[in-house]
Protein backbone atom coordinates (compact mmCIF):
# COMPACT_ATOMS: atom_id res chain seq x y z
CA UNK A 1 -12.85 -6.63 -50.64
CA UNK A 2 -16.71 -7.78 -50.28
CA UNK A 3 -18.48 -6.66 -47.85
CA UNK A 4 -21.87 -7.59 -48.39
CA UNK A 5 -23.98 -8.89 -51.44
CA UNK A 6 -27.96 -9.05 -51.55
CA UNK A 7 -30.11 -10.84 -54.19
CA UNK A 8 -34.16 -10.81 -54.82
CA UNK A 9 -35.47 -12.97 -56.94
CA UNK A 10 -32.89 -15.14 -58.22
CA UNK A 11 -33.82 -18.73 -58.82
CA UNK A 12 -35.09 -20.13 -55.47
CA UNK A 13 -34.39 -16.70 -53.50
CA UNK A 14 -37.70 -14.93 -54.12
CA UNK A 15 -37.32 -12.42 -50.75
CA UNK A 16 -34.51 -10.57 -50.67
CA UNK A 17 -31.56 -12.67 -49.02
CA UNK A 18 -28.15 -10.93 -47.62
CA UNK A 19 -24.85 -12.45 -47.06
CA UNK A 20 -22.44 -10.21 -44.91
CA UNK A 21 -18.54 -10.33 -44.69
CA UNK A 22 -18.24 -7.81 -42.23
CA UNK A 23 -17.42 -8.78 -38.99
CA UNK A 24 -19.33 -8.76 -35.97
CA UNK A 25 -17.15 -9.43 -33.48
CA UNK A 26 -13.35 -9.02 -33.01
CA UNK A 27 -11.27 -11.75 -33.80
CA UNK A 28 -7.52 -11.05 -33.25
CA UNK A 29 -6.73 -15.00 -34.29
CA UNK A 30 -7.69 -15.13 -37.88
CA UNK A 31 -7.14 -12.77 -41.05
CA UNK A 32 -9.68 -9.55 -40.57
CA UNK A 33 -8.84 -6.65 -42.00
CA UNK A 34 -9.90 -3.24 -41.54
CA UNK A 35 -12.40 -2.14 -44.75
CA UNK A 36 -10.95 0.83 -45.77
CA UNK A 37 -12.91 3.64 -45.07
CA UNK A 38 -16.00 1.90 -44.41
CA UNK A 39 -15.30 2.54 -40.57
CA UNK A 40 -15.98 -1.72 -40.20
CA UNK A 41 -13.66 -5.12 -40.59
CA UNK A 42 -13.94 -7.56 -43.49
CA UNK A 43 -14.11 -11.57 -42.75
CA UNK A 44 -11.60 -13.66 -44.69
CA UNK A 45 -14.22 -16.28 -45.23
CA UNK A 46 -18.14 -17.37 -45.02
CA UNK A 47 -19.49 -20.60 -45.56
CA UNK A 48 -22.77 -21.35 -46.43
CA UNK A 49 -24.71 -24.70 -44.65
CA UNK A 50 -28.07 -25.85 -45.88
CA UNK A 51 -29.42 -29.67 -47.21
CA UNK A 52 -29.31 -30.67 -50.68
CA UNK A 53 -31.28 -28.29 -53.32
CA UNK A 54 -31.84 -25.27 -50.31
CA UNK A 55 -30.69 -22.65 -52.05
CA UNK A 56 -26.73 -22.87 -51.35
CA UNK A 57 -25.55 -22.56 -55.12
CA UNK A 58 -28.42 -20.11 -55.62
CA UNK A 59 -26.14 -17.99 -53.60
CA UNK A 60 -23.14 -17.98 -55.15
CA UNK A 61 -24.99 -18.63 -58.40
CA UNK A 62 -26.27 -15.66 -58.18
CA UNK A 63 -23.04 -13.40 -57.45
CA UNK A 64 -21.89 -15.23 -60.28
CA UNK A 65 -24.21 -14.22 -62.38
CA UNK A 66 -24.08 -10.31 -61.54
CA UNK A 67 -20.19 -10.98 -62.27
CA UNK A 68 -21.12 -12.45 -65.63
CA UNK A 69 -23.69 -9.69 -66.79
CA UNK A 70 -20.76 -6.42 -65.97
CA UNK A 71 -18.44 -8.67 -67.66
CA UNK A 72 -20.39 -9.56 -70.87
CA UNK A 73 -23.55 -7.99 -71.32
CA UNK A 74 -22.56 -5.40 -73.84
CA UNK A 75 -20.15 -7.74 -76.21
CA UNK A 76 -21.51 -10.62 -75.32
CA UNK A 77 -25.63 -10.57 -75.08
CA UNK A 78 -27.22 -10.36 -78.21
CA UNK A 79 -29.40 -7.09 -78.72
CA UNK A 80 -33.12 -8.13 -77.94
CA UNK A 81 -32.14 -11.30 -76.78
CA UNK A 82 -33.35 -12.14 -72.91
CA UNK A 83 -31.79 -11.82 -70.01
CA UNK A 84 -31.42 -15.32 -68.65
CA UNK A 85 -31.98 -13.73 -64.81
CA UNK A 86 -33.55 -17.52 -63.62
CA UNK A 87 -36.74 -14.93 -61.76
CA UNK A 88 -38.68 -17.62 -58.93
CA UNK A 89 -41.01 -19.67 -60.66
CA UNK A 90 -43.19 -20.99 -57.34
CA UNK A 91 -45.86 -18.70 -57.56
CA UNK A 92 -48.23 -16.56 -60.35
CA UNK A 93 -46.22 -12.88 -59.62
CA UNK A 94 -42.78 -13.06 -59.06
CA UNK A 95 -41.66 -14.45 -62.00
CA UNK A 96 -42.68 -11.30 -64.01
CA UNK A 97 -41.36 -9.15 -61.30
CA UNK A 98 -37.64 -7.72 -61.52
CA UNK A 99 -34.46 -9.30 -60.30
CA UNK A 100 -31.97 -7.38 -58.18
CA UNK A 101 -28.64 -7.67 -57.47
CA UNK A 102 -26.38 -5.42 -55.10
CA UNK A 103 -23.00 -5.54 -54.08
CA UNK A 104 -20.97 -3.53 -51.32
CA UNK A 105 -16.87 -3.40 -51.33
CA UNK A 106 -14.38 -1.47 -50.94
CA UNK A 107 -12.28 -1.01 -53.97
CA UNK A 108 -8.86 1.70 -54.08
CA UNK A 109 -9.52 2.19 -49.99
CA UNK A 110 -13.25 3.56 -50.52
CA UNK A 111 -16.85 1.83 -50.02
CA UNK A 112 -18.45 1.33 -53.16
CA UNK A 113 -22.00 -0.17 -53.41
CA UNK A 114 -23.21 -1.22 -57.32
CA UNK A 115 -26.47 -2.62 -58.37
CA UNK A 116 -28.86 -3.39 -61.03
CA UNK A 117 -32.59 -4.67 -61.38
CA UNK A 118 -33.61 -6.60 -64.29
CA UNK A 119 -36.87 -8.06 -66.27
CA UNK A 120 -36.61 -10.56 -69.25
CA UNK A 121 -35.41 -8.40 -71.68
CA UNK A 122 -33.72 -4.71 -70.33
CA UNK A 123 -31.89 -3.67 -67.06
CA UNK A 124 -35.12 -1.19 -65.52
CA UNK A 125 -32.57 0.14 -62.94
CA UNK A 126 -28.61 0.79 -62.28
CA UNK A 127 -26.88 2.52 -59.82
CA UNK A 128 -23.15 3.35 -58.25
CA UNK A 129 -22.12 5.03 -55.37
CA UNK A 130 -18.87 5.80 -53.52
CA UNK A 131 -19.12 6.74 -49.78
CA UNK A 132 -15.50 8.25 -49.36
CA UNK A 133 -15.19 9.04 -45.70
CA UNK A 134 -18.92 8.02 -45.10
CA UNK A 135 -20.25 10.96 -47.16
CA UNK A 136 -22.57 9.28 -50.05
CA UNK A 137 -21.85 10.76 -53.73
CA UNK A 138 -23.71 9.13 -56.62
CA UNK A 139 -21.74 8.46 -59.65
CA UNK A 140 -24.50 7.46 -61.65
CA UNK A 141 -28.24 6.35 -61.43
CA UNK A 142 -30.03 4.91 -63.90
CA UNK A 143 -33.86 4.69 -64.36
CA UNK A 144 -36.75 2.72 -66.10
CA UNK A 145 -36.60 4.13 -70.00
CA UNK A 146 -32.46 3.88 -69.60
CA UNK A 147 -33.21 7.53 -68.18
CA UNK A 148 -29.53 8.48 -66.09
CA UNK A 149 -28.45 10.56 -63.81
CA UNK A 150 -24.83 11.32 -63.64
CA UNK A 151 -22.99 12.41 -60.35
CA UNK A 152 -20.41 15.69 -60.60
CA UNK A 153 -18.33 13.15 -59.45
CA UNK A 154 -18.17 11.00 -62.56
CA UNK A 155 -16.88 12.77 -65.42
CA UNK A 156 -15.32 11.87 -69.01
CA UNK A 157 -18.05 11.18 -72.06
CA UNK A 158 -20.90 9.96 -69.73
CA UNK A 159 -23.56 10.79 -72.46
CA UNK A 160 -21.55 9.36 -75.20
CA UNK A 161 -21.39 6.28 -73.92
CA UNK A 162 -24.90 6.52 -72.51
CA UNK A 163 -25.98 6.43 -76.10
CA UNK A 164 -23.86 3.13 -77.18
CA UNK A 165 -25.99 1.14 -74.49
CA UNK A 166 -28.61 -0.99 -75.23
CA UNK A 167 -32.23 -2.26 -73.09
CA UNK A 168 -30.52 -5.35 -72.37
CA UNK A 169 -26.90 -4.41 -71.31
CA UNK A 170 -25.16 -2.87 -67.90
CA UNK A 171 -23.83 0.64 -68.15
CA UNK A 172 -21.01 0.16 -66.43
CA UNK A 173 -20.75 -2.82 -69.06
CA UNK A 174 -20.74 -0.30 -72.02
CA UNK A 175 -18.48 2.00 -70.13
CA UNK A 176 -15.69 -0.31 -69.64
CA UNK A 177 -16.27 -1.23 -72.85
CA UNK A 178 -15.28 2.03 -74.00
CA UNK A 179 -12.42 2.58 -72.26
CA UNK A 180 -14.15 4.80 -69.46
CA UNK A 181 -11.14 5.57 -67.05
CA UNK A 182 -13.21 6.00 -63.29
CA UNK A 183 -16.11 2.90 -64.57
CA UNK A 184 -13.26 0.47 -65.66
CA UNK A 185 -11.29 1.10 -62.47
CA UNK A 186 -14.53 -0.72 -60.65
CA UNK A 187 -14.40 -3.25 -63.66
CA UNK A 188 -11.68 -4.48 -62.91
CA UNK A 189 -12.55 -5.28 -59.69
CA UNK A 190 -15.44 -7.84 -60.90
CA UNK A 191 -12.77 -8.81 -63.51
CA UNK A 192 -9.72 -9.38 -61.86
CA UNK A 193 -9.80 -9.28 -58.12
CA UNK A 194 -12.76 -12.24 -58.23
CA UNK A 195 -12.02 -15.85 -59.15
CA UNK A 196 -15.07 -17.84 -59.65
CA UNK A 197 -15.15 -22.35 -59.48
CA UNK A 198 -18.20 -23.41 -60.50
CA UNK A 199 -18.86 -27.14 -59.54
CA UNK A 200 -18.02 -29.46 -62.46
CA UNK A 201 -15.73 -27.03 -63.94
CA UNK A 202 -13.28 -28.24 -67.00
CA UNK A 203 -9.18 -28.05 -66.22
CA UNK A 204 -8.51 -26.30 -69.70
CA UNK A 205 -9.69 -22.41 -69.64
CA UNK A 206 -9.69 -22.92 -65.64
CA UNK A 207 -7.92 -20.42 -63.68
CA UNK A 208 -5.36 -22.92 -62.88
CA UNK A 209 -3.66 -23.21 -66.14
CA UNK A 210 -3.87 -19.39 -67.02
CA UNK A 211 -1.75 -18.80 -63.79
CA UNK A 212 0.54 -22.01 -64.11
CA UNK A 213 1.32 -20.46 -67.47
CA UNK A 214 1.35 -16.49 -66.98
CA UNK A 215 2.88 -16.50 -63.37
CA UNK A 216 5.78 -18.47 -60.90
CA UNK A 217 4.70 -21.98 -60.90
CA UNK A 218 6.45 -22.64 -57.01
CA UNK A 219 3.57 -21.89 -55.08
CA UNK A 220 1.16 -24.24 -57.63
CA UNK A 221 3.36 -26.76 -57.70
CA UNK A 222 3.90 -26.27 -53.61
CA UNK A 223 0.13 -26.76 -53.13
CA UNK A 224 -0.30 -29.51 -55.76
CA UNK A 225 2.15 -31.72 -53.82
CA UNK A 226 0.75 -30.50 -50.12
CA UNK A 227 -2.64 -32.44 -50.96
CA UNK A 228 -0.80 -36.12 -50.82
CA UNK A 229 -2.36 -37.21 -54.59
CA UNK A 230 1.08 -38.43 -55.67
CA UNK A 231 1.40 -35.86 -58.35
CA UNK A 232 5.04 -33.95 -58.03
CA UNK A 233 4.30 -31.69 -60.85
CA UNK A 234 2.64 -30.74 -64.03
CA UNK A 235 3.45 -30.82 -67.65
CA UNK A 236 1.79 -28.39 -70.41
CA UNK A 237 2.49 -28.14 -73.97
CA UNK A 238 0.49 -25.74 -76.35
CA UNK A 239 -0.36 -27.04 -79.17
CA UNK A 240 -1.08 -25.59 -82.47
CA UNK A 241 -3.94 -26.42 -85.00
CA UNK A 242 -2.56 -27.17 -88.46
CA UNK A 243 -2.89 -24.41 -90.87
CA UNK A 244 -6.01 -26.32 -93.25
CA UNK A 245 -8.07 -26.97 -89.88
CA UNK A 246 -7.91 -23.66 -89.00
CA UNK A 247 -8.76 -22.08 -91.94
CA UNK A 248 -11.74 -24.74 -92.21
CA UNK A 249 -12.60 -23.53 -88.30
CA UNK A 250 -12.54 -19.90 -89.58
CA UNK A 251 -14.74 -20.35 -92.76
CA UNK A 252 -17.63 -22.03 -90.37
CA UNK A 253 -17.29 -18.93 -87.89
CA UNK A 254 -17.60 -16.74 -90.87
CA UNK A 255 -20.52 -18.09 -92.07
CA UNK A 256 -21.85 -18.67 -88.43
CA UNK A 257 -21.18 -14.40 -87.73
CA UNK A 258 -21.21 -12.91 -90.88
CA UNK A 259 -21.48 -9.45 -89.57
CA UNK A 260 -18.07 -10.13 -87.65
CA UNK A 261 -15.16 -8.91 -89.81
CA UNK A 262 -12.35 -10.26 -88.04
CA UNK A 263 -11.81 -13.63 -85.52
CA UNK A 264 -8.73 -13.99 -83.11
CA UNK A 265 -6.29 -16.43 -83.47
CA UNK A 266 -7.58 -19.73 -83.78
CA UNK A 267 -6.52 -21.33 -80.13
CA UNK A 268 -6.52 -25.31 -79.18
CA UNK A 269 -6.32 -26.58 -75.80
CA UNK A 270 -2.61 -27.54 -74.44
CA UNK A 271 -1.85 -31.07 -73.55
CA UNK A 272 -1.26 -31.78 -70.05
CA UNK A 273 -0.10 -34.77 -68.20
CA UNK A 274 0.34 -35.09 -64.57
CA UNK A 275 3.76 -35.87 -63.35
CA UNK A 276 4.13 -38.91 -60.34
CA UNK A 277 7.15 -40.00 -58.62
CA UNK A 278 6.83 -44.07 -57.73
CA UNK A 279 9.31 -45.69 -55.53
CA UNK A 280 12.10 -46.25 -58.22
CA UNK A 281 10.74 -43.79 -61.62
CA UNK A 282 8.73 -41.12 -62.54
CA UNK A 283 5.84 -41.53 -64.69
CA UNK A 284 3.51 -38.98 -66.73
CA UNK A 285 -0.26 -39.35 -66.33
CA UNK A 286 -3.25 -38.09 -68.63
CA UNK A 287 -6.23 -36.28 -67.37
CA UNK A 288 -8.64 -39.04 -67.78
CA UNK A 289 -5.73 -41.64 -65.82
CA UNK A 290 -6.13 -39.12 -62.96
CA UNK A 291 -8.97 -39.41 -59.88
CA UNK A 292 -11.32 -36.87 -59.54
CA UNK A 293 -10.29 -36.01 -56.22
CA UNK A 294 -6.75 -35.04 -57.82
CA UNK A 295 -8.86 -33.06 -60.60
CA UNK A 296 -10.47 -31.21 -58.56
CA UNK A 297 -7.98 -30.04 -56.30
CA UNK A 298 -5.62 -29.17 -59.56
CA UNK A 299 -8.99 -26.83 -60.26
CA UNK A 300 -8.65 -25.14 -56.67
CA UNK A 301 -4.96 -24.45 -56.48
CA UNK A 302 -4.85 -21.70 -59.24
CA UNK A 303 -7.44 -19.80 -58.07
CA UNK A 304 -6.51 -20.47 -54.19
CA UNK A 305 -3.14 -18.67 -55.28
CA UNK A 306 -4.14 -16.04 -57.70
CA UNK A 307 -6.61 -14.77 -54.67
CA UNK A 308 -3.75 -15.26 -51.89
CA UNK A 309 -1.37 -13.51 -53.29
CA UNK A 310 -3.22 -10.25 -55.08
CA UNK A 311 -5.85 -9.75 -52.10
CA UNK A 312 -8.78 -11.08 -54.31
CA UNK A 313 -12.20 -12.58 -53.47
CA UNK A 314 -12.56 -16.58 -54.17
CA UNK A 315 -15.99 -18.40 -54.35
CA UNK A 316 -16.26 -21.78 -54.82
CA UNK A 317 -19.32 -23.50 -55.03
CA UNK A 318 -19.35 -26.90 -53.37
CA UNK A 319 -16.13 -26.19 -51.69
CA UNK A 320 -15.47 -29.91 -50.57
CA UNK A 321 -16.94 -31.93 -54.00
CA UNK A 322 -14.21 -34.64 -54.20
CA UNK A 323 -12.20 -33.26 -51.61
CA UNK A 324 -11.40 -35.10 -48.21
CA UNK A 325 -12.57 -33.24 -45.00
CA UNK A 326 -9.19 -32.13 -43.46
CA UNK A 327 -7.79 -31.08 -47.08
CA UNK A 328 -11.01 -28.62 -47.04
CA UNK A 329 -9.97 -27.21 -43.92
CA UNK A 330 -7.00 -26.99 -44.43
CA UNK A 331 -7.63 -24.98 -47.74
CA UNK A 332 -10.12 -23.15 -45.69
CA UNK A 333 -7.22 -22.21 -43.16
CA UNK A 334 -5.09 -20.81 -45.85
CA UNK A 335 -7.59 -17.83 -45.54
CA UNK A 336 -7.82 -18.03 -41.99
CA UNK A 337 -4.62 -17.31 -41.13
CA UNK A 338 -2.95 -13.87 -41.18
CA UNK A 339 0.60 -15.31 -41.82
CA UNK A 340 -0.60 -17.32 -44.93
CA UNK A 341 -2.84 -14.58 -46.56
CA UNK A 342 -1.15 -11.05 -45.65
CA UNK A 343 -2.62 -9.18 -48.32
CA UNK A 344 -6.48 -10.26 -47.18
CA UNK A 345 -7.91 -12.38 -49.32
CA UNK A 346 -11.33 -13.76 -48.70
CA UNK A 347 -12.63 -17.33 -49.34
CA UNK A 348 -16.79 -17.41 -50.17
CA UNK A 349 -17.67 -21.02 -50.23
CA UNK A 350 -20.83 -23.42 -49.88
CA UNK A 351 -20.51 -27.00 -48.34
CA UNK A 352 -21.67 -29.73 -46.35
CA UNK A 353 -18.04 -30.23 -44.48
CA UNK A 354 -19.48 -30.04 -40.93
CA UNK A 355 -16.31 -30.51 -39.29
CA UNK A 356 -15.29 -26.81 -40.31
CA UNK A 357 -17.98 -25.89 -37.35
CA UNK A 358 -15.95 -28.43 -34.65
CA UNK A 359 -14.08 -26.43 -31.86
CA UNK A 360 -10.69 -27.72 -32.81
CA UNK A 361 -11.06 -27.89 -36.71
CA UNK A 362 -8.34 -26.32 -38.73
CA UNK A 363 -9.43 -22.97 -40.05
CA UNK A 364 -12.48 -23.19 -37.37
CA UNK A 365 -15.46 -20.83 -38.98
CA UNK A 366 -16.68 -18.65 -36.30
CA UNK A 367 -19.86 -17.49 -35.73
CA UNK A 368 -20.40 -14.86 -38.04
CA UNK A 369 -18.49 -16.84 -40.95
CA UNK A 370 -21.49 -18.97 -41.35
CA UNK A 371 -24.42 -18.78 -43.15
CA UNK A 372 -27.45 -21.25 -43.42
CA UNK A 373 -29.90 -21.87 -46.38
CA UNK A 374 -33.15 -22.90 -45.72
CA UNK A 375 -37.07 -23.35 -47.90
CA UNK A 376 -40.21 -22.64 -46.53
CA UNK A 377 -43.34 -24.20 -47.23
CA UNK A 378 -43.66 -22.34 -50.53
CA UNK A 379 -40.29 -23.32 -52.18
CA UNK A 380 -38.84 -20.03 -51.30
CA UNK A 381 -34.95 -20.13 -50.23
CA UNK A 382 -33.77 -18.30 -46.60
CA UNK A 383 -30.77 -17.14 -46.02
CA UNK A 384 -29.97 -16.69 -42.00
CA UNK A 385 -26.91 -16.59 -40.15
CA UNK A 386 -25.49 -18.14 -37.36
CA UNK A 387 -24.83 -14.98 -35.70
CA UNK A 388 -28.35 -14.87 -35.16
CA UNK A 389 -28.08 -17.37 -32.49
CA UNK A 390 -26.72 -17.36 -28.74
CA UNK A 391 -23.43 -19.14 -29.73
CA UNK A 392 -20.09 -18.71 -27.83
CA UNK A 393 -17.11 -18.80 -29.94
CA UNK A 394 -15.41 -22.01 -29.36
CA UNK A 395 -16.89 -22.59 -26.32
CA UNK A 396 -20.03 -24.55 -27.52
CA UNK A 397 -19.84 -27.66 -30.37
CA UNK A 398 -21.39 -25.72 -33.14
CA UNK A 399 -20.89 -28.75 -35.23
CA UNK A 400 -22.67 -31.29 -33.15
CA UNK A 401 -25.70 -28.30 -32.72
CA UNK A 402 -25.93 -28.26 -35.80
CA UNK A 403 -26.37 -32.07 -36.52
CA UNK A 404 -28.75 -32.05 -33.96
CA UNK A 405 -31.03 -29.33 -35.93
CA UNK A 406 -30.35 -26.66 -33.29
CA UNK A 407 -30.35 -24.29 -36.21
CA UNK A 408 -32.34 -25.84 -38.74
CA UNK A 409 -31.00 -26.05 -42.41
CA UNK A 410 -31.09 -29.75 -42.68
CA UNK A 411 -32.71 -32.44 -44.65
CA UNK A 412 -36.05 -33.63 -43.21
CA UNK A 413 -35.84 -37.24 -43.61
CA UNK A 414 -39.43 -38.91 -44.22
CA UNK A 415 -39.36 -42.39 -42.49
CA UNK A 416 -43.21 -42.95 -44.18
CA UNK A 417 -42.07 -42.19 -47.16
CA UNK A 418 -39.31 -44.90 -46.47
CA UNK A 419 -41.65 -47.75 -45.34
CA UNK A 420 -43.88 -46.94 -48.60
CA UNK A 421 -40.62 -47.46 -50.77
CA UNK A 422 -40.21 -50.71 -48.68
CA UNK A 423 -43.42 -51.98 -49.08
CA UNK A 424 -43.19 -51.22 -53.01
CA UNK A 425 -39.89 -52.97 -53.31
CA UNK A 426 -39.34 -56.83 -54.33
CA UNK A 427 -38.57 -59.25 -51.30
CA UNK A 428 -34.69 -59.85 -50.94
CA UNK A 429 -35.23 -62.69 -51.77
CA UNK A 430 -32.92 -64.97 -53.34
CA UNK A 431 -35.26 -65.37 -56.21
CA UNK A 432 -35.08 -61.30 -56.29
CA UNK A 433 -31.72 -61.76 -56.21
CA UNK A 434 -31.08 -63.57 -59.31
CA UNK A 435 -32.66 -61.18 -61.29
CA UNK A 436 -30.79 -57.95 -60.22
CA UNK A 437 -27.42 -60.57 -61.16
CA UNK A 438 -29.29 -60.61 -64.36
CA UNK A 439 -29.68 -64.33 -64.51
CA UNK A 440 -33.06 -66.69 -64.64
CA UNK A 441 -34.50 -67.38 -61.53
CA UNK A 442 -34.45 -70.98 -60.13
CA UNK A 443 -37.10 -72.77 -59.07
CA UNK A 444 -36.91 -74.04 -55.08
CA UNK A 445 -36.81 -77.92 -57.29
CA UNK A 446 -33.89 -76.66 -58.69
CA UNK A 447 -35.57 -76.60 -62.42
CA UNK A 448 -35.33 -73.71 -64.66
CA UNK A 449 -39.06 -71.41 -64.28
CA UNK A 450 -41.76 -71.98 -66.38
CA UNK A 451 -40.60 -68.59 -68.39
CA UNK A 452 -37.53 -69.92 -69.06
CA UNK A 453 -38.39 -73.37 -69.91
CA UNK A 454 -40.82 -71.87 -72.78
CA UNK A 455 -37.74 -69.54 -73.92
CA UNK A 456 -39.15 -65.77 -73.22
């Protein structure tokens, strides 16, 4: 269960910038839960407002790339190699300064709060915590030189696997790693308790398929059908590489990682086709035959489930790409509502679907669900929420406030810069108009132009 996540200089987020999931208010209509022993309630969803390029994905880009860095930093970054932290680029200091990331949940009924800070090329600080019963107790802290600190709390080979980690790479990367009972226990909650969607994501490895084939299909193929695409179910075949291919594939990764002694199975992509019932048949449809819309929903459902029904932590960035309006709510609702997500999952989205703010929207945000994203004059992203504001739960039209600018966190639309582009554009003209049509323009006579007439 999140409860809050802070980021400094991440992309465009050069001040530190805080999202919160914990509630501020009660709200006996939608799906908070009590945050273990944190002595506060956890939100079942935020949303994050803001115009085009204010730092929204940053946001979630940035949780996703803490995710990515305890899942992969000690198998998967090479030693040496940088650390792709993306450090804010508008101005001559902070992108040589460190990048810091901190998370707060509650994982096994007890407050955790992990972090790291990192330059180009080694982690310069680490820490965990637990706060069982509000008392703090440090499990481990780690220091500029990869100097650490171990709590009496954390035991097991702390040094040993102190000495397997490298400049570039998380400890508690290298301890789960290793098999480290107490570290891999908060693993797993990065690894299996959050389901990331990046925008533009691709249907095979997606969370979907993994779940359509590794748990009950009913509830996928329940909210497959609920969006009104036409598609009544899904059809997926593995397939299998033949033998002389594969052994081809595994020759080039040989001589591609020749310190690597042995490669897994050799896996391709299943085939999948989209089922669709017409008036009198039924009819299988590829991938490409299918809209996007349809795509990306298929994209949603897996995760939407997998979070529902184990009590995990979704975030989707650009929530509503492709998807109508009242679908999104209605997705968003899902979350909202205690009887369709009893074991508290939370939904962490960004968007541009202002009708989620309207008083009678389904899965209505309230006030402290939503977040907006904002740059100054120097470039530099803002995170604020709307809880900041005088706003009365559904007594005031957040939505139209919004529109208005009430809270800021929306495009500023140049009209100069619009009557330059005017003045710099061709007359629509039909003379103009031929030529966008791509054919010779005529001459008011009704004779071909000079230009054509001498053939250039």
């Amino acid at each position: 269960m999140l409860l809050r996540f802070r980021v400094t200089n991440y992309a465009s987020i050069r001040d530190e910038a805080e999202l919160s999931m914990v509630a501020a208010s009660d709200h006996p209509a939608i799906a908070v839960r009590s945050a273990g022993d944190s002595g506060v309630s956890a939100l079942p969803t935020a949303a994050i407002y803001g115009a085009n390029a204010s730092g929204k994905s940053n946001i979630v880009n940035a949780f996703f790339f803490m995710r990515n860095a305890i899942l992969g930093s000690h198998q998967d970054w090479r030693p040496g190699a940088p650390i792709n932290r993306r450090a804010f680029k508008l101005d001559a200091t902070s992108r040589f300064e460190k990048s810091t990331f901190i998370v707060n949940f509650i994982h096994d009924g007890t407050h955790h709060e992990y972090g790291f800070s990192a330059e180009d090329y080694s982690v310069v600080e680490e820490w965990l915590y637990s706060f069982p019963k509000k008392r703090t107790r440090v499990l481990f802290e780690r220091g500029p030189a990869d100097d650490i600190k171990f709590g009496p709390s954390l035991t097991g080979l702390r040094r040993n696997i102190a000495s397997l980690m490298r400049p570039n790479s998380l400890y508690l990367s290298t301890a789960a790693a290793n098999n480290h009972p107490q570290l891999k226990r908060i693993y797993d909650w990065f690894a299996s308790d959050i389901f990331p969607v990046r925008a533009g994501s691709e249907l095979h490895g997606s969370i979907t398929l993994h779940e359509w084939e590794n748990q009950e299909q009913a509830p996928l193929r329940d909210l497959l059908r609920y969006a009104d695409t036409g598609v009544i179910d899904l059809w997926v075949e593995n397939q299998e590489l033949p033998e002389q291919a594969a052994e081809k594939l595994l020759d080039f990764l040989r001589a591609y990682e020749p310190e690597t002694t042995q490669f897994g199975p050799v896996r391709v992509p299943p085939k999948i086709e989209f089922i669709h019932r017409g008036a009198t048949d039924v009819a299988r449809f590829t991938p490409d035959e299918e809209s996007s819309g349809t795509l990306a929903w298929l994209l949603l459902v897996g995760p939407v489930v997998a979070a529902v029904r184990r009590g995990g932590l979704l975030i989707v960035d650009e929530l509503d790409a492709r998807l109508h309006p009242l679908l999104t709510a209605h997705l968003v609702s899902i979350f909202q509502n205690p009887e369709t997500n009893p074991a508290g999952a939370q939904l962490l989205f960004n968007t541009h679907n202002v009708s989620l703010l309207g008083p009678s929207a389904p899965g209505r945000l309230r006030r402290d669900q939503v977040w907006f994203t904002e740059k100054d004059d120097s470039g530099a992203s803002k995170l604020t929420a709307l809880a900041d504001y005088r706003v009365r739960d559904g007594l005031e039209n957040v939505e139209k406030r919004y529109l208005a600018g009430r809270y800021g966190a929306i495009p500023f639309l140049d009209d100069v810069v619009l009557e330059s582009l005017r003045s710099e554009l061709p007359a629509w003209s039909p003379r103009s108009r031929s030529r966008y049509n791509g054919a010779p323009a005529a001459s008011s006579s009704g004779s071909a132009s000079s230009s054509t007439s001498r053939g250039t």
